[in-house]
PDB file of N, CA and C in Angstrom:
ATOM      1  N   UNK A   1       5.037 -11.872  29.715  1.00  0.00           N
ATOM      2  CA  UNK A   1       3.682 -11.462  30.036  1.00  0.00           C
ATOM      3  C   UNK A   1       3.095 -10.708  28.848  1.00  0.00           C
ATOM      4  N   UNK A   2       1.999 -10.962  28.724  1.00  0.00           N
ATOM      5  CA  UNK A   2       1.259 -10.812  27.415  1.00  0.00           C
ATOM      6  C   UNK A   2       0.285  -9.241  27.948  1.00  0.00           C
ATOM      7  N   UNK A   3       0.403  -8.349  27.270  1.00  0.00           N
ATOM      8  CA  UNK A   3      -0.538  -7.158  28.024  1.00  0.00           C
ATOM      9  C   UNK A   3      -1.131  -6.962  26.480  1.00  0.00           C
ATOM     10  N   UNK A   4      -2.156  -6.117  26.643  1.00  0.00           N
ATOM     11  CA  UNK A   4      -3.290  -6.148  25.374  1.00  0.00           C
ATOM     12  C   UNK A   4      -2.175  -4.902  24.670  1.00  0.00           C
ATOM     13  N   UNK A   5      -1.447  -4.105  24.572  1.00  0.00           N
ATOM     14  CA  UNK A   5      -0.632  -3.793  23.374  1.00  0.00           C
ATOM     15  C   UNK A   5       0.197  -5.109  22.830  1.00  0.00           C
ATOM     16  N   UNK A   6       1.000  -5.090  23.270  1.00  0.00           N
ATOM     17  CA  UNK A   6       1.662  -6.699  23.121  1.00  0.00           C
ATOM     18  C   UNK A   6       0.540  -7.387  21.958  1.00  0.00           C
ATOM     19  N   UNK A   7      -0.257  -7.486  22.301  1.00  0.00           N
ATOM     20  CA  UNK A   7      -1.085  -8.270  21.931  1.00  0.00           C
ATOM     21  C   UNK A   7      -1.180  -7.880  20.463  1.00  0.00           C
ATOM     22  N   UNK A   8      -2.036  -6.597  20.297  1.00  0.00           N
ATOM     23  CA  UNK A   8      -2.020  -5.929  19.247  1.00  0.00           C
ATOM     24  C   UNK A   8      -0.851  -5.728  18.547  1.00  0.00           C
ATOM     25  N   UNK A   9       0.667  -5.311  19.103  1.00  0.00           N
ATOM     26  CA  UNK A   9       1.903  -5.630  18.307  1.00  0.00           C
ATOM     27  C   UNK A   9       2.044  -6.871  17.549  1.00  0.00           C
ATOM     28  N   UNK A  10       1.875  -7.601  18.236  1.00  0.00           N
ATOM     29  CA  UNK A  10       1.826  -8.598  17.959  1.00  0.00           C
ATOM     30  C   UNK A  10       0.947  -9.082  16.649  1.00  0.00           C
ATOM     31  N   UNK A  11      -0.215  -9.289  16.619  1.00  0.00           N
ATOM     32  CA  UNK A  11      -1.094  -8.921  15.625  1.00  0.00           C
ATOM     33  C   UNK A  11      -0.721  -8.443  14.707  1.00  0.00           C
ATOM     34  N   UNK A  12      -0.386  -6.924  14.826  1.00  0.00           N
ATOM     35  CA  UNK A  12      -0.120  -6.162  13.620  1.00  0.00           C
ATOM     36  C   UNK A  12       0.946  -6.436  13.254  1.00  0.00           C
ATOM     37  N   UNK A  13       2.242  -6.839  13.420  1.00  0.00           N
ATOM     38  CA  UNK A  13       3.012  -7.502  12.892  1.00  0.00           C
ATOM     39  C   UNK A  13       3.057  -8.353  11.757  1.00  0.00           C
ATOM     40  N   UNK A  14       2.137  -9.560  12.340  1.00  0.00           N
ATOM     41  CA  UNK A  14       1.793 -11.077  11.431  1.00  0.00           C
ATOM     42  C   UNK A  14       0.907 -10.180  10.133  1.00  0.00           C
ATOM     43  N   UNK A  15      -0.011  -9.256  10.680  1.00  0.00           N
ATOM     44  CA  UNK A  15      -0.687  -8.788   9.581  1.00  0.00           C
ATOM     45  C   UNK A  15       0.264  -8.337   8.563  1.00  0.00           C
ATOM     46  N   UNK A  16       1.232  -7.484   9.086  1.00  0.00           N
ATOM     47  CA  UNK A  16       2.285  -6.985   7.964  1.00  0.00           C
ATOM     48  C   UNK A  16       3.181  -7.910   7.762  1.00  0.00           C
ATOM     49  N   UNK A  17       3.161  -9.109   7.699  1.00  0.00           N
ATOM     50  CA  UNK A  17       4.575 -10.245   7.407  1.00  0.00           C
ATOM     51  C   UNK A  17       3.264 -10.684   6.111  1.00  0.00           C
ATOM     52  N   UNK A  18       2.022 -11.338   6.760  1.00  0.00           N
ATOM     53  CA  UNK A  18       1.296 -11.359   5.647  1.00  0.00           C
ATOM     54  C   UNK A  18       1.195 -11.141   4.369  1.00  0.00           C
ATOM     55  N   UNK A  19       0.648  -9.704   4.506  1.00  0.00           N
ATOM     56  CA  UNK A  19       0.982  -8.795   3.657  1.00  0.00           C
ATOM     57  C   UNK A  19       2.175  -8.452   2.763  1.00  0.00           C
ATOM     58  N   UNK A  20       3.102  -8.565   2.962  1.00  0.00           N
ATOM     59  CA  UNK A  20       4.197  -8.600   2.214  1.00  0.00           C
ATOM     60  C   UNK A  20       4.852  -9.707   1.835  1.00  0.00           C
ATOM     61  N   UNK A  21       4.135 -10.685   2.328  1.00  0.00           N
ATOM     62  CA  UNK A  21       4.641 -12.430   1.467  1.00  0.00           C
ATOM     63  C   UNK A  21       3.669 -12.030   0.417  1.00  0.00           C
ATOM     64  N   UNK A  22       2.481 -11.635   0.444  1.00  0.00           N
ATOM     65  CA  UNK A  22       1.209 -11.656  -0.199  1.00  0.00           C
ATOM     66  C   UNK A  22       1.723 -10.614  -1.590  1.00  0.00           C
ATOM     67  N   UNK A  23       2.346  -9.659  -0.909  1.00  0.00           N
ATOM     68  CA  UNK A  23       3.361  -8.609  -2.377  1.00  0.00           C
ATOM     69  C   UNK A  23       4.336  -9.606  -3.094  1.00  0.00           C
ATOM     70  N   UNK A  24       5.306 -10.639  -2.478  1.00  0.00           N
ATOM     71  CA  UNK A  24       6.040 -11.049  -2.832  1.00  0.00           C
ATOM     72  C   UNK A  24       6.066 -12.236  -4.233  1.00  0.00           C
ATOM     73  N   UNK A  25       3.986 -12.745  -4.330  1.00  0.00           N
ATOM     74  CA  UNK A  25       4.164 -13.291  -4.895  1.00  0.00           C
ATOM     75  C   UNK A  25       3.578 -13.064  -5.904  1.00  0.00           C
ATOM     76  N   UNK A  26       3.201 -12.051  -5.903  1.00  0.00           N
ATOM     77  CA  UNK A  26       2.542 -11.393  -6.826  1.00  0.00           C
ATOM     78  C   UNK A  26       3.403 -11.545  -8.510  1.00  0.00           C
ATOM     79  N   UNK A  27       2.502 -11.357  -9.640  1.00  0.00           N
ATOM     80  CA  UNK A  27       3.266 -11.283 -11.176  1.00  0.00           C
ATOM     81  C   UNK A  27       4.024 -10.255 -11.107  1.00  0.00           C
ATOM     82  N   UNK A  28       5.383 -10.091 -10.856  1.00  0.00           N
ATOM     83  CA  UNK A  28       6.301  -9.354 -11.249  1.00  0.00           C
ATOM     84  C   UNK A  28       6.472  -8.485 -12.349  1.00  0.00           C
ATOM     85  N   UNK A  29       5.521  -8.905 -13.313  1.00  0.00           N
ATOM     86  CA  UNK A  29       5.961  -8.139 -14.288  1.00  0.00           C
ATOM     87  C   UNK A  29       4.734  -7.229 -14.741  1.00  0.00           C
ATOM     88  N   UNK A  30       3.854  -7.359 -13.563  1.00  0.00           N
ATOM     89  CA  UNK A  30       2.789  -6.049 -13.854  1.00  0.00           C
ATOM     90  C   UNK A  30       3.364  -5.224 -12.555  1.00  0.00           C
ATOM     91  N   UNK A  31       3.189  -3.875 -12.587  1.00  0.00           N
ATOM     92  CA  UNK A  31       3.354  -2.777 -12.153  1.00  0.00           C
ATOM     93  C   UNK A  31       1.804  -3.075 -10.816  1.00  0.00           C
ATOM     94  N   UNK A  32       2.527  -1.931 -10.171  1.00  0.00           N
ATOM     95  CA  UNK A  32       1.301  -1.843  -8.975  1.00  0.00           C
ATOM     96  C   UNK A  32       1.500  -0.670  -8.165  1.00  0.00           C
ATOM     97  N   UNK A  33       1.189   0.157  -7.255  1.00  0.00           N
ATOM     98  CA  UNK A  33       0.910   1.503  -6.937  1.00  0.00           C
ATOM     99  C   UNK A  33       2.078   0.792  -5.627  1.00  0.00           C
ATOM    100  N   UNK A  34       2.899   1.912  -5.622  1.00  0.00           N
ATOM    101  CA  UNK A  34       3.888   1.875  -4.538  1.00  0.00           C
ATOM    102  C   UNK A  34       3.142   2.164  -3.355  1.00  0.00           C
ATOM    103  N   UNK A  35       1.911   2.764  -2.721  1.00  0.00           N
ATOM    104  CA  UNK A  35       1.465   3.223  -1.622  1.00  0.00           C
ATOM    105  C   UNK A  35       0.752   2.215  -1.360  1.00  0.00           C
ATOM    106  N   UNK A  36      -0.308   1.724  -1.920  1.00  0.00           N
ATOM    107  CA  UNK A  36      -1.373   0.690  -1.865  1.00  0.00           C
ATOM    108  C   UNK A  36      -0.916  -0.624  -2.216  1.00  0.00           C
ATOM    109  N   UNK A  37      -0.523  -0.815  -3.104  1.00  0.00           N
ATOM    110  CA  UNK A  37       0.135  -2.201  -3.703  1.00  0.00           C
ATOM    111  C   UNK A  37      -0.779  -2.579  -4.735  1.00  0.00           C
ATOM    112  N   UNK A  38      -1.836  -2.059  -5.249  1.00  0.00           N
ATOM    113  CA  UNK A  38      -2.695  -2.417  -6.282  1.00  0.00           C
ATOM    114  C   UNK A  38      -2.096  -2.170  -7.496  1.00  0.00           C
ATOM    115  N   UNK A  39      -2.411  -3.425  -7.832  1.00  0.00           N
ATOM    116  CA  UNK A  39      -1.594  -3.865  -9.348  1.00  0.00           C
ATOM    117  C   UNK A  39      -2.865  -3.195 -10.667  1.00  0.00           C
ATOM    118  N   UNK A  40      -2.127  -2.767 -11.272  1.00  0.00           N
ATOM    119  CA  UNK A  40      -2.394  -1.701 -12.529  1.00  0.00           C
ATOM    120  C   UNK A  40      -4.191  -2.050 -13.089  1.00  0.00           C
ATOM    121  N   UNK A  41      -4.209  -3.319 -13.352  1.00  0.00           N
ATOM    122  CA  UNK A  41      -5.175  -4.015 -13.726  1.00  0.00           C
ATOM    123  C   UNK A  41      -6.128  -3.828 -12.900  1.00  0.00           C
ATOM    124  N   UNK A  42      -5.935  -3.383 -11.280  1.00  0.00           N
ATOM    125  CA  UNK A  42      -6.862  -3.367 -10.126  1.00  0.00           C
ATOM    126  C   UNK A  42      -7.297  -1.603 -10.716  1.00  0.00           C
ATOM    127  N   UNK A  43      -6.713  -0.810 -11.049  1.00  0.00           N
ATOM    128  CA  UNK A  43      -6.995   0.449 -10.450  1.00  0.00           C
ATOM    129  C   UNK A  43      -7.193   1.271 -11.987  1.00  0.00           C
ATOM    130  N   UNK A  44      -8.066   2.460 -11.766  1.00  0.00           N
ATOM    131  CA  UNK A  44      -8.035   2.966 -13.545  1.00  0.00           C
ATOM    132  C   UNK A  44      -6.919   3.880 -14.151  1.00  0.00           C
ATOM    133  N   UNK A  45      -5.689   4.605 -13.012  1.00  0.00           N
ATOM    134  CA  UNK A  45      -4.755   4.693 -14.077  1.00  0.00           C
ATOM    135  C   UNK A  45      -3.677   4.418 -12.826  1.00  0.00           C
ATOM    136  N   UNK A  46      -2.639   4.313 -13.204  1.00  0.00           N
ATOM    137  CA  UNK A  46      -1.504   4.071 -12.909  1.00  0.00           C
ATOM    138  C   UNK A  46       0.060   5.139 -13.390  1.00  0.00           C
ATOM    139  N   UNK A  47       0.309   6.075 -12.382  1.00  0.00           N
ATOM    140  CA  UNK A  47       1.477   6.949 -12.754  1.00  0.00           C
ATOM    141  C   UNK A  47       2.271   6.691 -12.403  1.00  0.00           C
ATOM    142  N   UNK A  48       3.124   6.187 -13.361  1.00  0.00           N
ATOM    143  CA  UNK A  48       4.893   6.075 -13.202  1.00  0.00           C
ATOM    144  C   UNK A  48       6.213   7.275 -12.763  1.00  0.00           C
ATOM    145  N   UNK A  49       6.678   6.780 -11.510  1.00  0.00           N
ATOM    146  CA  UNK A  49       7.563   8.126 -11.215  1.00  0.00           C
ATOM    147  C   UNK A  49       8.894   7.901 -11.655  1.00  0.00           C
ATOM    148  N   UNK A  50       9.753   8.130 -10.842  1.00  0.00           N
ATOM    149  CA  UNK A  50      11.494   7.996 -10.712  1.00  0.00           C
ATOM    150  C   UNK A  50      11.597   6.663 -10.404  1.00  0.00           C
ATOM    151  N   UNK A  51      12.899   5.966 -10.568  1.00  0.00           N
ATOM    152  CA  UNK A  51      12.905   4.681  -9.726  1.00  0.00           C
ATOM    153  C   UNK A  51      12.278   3.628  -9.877  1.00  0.00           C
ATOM    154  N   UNK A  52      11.660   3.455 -10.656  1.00  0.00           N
ATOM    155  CA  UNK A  52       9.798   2.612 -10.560  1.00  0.00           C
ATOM    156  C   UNK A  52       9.408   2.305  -9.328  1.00  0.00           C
ATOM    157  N   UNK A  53       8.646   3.574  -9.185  1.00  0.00           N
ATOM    158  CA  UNK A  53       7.614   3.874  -7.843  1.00  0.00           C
ATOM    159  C   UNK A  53       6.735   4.232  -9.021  1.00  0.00           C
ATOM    160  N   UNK A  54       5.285   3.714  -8.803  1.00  0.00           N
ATOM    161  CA  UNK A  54       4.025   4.646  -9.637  1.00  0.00           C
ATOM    162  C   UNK A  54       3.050   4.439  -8.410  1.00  0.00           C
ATOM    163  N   UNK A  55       1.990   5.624  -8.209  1.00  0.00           N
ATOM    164  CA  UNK A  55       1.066   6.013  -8.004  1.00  0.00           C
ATOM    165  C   UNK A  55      -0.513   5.514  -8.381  1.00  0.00           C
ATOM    166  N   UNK A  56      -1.440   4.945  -7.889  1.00  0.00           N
ATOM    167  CA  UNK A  56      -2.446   4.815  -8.433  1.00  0.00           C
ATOM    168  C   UNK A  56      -3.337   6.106  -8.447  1.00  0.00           C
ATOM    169  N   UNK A  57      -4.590   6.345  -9.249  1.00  0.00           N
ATOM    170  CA  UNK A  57      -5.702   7.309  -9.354  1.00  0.00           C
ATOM    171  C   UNK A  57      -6.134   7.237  -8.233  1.00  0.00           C
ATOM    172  N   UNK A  58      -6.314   5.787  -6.919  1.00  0.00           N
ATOM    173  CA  UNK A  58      -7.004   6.289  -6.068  1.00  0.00           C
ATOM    174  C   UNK A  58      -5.758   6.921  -4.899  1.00  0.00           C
ATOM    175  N   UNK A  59      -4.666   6.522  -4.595  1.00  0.00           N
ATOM    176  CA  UNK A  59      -4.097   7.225  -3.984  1.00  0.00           C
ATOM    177  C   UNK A  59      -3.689   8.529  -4.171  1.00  0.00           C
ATOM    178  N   UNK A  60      -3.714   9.000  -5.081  1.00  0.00           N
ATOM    179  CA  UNK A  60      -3.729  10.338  -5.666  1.00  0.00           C
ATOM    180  C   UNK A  60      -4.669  11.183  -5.156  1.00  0.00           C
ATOM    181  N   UNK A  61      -6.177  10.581  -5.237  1.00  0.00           N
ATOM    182  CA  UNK A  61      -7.010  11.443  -4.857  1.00  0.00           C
ATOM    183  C   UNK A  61      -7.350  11.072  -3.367  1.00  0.00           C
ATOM    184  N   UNK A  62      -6.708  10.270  -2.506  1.00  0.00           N
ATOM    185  CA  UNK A  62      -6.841  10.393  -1.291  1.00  0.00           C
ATOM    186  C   UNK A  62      -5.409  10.939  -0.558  1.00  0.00           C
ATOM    187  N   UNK A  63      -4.710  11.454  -1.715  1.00  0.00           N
ATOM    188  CA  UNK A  63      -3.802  12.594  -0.986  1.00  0.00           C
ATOM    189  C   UNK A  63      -4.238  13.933  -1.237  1.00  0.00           C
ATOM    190  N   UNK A  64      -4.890  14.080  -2.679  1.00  0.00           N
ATOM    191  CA  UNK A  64      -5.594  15.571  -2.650  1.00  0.00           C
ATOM    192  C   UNK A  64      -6.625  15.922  -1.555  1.00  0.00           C
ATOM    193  N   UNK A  65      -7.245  14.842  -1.168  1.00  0.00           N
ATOM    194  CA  UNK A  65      -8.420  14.702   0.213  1.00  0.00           C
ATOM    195  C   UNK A  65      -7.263  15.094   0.789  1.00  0.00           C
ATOM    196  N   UNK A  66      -6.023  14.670   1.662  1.00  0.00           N
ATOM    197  CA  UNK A  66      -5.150  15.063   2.775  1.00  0.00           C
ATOM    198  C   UNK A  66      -4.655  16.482   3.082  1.00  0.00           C
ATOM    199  N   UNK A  67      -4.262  16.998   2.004  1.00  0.00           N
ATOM    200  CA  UNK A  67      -3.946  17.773   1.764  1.00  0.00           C
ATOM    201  C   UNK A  67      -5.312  19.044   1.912  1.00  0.00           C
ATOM    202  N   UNK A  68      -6.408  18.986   1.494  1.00  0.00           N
ATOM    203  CA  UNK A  68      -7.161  19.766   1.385  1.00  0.00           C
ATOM    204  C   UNK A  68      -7.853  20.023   2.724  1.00  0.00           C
ATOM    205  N   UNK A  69      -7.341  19.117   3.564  1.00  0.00           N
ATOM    206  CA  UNK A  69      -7.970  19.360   4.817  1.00  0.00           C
ATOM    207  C   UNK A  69      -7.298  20.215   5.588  1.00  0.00           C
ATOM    208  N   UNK A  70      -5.787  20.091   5.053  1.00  0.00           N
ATOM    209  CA  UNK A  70      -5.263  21.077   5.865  1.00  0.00           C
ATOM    210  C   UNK A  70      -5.096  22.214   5.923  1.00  0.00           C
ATOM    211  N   UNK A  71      -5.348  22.415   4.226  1.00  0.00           N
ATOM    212  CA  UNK A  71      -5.651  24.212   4.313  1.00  0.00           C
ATOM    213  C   UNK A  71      -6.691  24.887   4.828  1.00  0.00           C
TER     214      UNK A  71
END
């Protein structure tokens, strides 16, 4: 039986299988923001951490937004 969460699980699921075939085929050999997935070329800077995880400029400043709300 199909109930409208179900439904939406459902949904959001395929959206995220999507989505991550959609990472998978991406050029490997450009870099892209571990939070967002925007590849270097998409975004104006790109910070490299530990591990190769990097950060884009806009996720950066929509964690300083997160953060600032809570103080």
């Amino acid at each position: 039986m199909n109930t409208p969460n179900t439904m939406d699980f459902s949904k959001t699921m395929l959206e995220l299988n999507d989505a991550l075939a959609q990472l998978r085929e991406r050029d490997e050999d450009e870099a892209s923001c571990s939070f967002c997935g925007k590849r270097q070329s998409d975004v104006s800077m790109l910070v490299p951490g530990p591990n190769s995880v990097c950060i884009c400029d806009l996720c950066v400043e929509r964690a300083a937004k997160l953060i600032g709300q809570r103080a």
